[in-house]
C-alpha atoms as a PDB file:
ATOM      1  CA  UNK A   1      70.793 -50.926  11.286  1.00  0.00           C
ATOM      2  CA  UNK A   2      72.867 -50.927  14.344  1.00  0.00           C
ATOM      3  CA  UNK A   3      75.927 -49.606  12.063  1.00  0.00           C
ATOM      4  CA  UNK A   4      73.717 -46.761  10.676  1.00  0.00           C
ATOM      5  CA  UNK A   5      73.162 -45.637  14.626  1.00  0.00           C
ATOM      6  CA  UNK A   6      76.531 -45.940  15.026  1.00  0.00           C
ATOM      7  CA  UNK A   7      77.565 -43.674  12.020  1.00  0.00           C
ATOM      8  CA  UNK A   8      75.153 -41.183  13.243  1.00  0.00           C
ATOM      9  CA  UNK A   9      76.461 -41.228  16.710  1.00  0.00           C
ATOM     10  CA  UNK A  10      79.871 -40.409  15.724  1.00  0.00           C
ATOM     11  CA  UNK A  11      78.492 -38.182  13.278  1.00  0.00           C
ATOM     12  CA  UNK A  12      76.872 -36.094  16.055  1.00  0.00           C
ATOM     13  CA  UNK A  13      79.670 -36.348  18.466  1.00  0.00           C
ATOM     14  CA  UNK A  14      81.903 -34.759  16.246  1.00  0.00           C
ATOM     15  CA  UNK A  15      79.545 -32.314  15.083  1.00  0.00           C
ATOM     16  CA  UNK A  16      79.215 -31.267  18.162  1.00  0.00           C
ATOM     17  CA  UNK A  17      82.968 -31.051  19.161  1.00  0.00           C
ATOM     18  CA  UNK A  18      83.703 -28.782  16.020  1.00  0.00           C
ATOM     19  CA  UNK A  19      80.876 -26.332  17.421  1.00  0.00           C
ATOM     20  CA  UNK A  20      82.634 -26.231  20.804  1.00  0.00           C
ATOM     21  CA  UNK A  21      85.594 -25.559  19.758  1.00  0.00           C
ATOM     22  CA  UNK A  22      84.835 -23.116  16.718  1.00  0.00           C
ATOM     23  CA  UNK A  23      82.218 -21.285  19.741  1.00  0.00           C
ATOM     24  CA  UNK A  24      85.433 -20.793  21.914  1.00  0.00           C
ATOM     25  CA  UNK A  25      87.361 -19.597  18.935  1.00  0.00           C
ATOM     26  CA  UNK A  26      85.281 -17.090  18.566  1.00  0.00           C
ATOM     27  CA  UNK A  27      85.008 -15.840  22.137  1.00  0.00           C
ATOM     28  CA  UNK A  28      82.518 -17.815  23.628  1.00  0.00           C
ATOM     29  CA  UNK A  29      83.538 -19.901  27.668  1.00  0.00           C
ATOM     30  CA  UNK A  30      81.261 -22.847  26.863  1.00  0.00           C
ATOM     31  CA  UNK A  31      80.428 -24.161  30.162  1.00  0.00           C
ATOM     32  CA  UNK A  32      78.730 -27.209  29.688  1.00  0.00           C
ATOM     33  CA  UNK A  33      78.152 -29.885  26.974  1.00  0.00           C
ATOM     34  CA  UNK A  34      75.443 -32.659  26.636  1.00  0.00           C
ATOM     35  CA  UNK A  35      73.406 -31.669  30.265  1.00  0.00           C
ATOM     36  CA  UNK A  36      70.555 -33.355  30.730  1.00  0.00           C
ATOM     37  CA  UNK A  37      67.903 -31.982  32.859  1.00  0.00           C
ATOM     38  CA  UNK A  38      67.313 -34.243  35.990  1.00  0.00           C
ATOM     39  CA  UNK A  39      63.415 -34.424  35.625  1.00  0.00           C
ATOM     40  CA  UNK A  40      64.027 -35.912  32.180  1.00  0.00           C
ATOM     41  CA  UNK A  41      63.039 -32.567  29.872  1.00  0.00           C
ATOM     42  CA  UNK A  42      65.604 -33.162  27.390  1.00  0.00           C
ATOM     43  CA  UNK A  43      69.216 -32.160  27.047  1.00  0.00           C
ATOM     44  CA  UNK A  44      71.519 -29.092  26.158  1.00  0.00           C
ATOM     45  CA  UNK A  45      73.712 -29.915  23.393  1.00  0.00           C
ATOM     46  CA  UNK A  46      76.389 -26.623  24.468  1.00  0.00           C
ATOM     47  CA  UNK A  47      75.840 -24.118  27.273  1.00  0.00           C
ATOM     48  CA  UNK A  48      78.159 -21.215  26.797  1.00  0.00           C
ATOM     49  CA  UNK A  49      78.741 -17.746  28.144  1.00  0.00           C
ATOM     50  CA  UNK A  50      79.024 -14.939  25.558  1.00  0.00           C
ATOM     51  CA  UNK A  51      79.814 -12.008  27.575  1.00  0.00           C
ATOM     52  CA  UNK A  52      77.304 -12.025  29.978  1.00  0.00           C
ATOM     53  CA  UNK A  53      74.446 -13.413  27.650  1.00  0.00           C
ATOM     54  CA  UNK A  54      73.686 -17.133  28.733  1.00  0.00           C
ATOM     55  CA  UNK A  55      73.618 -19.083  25.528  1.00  0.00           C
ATOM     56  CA  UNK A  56      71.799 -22.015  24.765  1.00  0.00           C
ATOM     57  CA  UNK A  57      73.680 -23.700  21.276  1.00  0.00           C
ATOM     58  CA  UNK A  58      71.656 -26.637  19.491  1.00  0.00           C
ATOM     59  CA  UNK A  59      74.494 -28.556  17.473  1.00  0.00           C
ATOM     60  CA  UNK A  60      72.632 -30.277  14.146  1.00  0.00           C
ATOM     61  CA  UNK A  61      75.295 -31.874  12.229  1.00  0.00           C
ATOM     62  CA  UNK A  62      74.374 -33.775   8.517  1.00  0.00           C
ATOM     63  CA  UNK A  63      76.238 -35.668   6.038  1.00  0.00           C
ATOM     64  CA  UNK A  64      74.190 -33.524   3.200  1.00  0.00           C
ATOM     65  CA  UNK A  65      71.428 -31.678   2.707  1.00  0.00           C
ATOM     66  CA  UNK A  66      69.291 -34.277   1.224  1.00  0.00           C
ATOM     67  CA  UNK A  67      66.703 -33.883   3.856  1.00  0.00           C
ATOM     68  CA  UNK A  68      66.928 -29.731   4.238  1.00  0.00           C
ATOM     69  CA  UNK A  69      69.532 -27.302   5.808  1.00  0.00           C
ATOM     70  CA  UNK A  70      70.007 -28.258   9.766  1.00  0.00           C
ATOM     71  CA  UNK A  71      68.782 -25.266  10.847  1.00  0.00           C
ATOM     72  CA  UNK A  72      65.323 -25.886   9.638  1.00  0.00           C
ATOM     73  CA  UNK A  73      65.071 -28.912  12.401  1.00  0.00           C
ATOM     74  CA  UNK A  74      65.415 -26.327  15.061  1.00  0.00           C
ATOM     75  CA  UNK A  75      61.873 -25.824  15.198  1.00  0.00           C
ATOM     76  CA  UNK A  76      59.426 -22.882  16.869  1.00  0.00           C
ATOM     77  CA  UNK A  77      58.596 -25.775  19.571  1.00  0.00           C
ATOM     78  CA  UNK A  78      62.452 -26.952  20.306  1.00  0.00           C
ATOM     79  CA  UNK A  79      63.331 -23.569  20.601  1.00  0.00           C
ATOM     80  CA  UNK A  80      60.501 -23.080  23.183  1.00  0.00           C
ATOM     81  CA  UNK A  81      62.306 -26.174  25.029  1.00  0.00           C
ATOM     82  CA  UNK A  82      65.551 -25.274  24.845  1.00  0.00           C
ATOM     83  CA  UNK A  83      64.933 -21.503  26.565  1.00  0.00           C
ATOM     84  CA  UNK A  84      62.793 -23.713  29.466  1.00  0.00           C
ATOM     85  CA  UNK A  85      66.207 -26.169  29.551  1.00  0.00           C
ATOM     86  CA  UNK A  86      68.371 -22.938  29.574  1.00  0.00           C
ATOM     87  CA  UNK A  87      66.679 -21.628  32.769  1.00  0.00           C
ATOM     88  CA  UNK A  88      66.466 -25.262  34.533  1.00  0.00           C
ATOM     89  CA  UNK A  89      70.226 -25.442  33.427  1.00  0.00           C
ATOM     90  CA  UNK A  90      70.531 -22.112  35.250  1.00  0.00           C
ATOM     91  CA  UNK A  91      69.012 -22.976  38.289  1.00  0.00           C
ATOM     92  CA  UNK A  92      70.803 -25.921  38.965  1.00  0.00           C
ATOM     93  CA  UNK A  93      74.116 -23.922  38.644  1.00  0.00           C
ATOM     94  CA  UNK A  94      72.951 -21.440  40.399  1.00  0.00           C
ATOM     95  CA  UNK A  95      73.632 -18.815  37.739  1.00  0.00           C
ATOM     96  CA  UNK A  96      70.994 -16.171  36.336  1.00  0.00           C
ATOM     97  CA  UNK A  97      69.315 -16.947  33.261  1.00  0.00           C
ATOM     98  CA  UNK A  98      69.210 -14.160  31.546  1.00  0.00           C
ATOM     99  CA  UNK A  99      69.788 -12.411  29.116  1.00  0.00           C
ATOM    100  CA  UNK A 100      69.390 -15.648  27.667  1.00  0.00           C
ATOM    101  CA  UNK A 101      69.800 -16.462  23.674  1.00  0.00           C
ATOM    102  CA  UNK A 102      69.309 -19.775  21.576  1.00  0.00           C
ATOM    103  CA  UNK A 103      72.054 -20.345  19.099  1.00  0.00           C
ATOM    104  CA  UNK A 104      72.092 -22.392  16.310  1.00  0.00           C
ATOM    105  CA  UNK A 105      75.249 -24.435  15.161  1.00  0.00           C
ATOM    106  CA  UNK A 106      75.034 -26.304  11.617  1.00  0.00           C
ATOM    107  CA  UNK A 107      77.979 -28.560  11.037  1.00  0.00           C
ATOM    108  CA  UNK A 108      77.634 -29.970   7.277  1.00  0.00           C
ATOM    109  CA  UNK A 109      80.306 -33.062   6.276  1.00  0.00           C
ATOM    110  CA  UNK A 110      80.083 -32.602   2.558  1.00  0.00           C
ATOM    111  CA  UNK A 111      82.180 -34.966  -0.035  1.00  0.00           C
ATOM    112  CA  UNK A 112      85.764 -34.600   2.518  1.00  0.00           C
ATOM    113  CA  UNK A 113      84.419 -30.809   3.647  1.00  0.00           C
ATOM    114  CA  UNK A 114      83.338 -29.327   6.775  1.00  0.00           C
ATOM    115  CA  UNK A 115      80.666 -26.357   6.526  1.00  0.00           C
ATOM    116  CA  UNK A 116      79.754 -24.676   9.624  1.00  0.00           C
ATOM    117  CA  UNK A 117      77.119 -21.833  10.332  1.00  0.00           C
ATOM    118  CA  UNK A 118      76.176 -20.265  13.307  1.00  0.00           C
ATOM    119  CA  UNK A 119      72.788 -18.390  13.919  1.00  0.00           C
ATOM    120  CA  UNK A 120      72.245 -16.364  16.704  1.00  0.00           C
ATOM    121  CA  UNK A 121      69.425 -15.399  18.568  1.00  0.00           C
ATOM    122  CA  UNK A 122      67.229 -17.696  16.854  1.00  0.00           C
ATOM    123  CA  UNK A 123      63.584 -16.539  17.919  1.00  0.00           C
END
């Protein structure tokens, strides 16, 4: 068990470094990575700037699509979160909050290939 938490750690970690680095590559200054709000609301997986639209990225990185396409985890309710994390994150940098958009980054590890998607403005 504590090897399967492992692989999915690692999994996620570089999940999430591809979407940094593939968000920059396309123009986006990410800011911040993995911030976790102080009162314990839940964390930001990337905070970037796109222009001068605050963006709020949640990374969801699979081995397959056995259980669905990523995206389909970012639900109505986590998308709710993420804009309330956005402003906290805001606030505590003292930067405005909007216009403020929620991105979605899939990163898919498929049989020795990497897929990657990106959604924006995911409502």
């Amino acid at each position: 068990m504590r090897r399967w938490a492992e692989y999915r750690n690692a999994l996620g970690r570089s999940g999430e470094e591809l979407a940094a680095r593939y968000l920059e590559r396309v123009g986006m200054r990410v800011l911040a990575r993995n911030w976790r709000a102080p009162n314990g609301a839940g964390e930001i997986d990337i905070v970037a700037r796109d222009g001068p639209v605050l963006v709020i990225a949640e990374v969801k990185t699979r081995g397959s699509l056995r259980h669905g396409h990523p995206l389909e985890a970012i639900t109505a309710r986590k998308r709710r979160r993420l804009r309330l994390l956005g402003r906290s994150w805001a606030r505590a940098h003292r930067r405005r909050p909007f216009p403020l958009r929620i991105d979605g980054v899939c990163v898919l590890f498929d049989r020795g290939r990497v897929l990657l998607a990106h959604e924006r403005g995911l409502r």
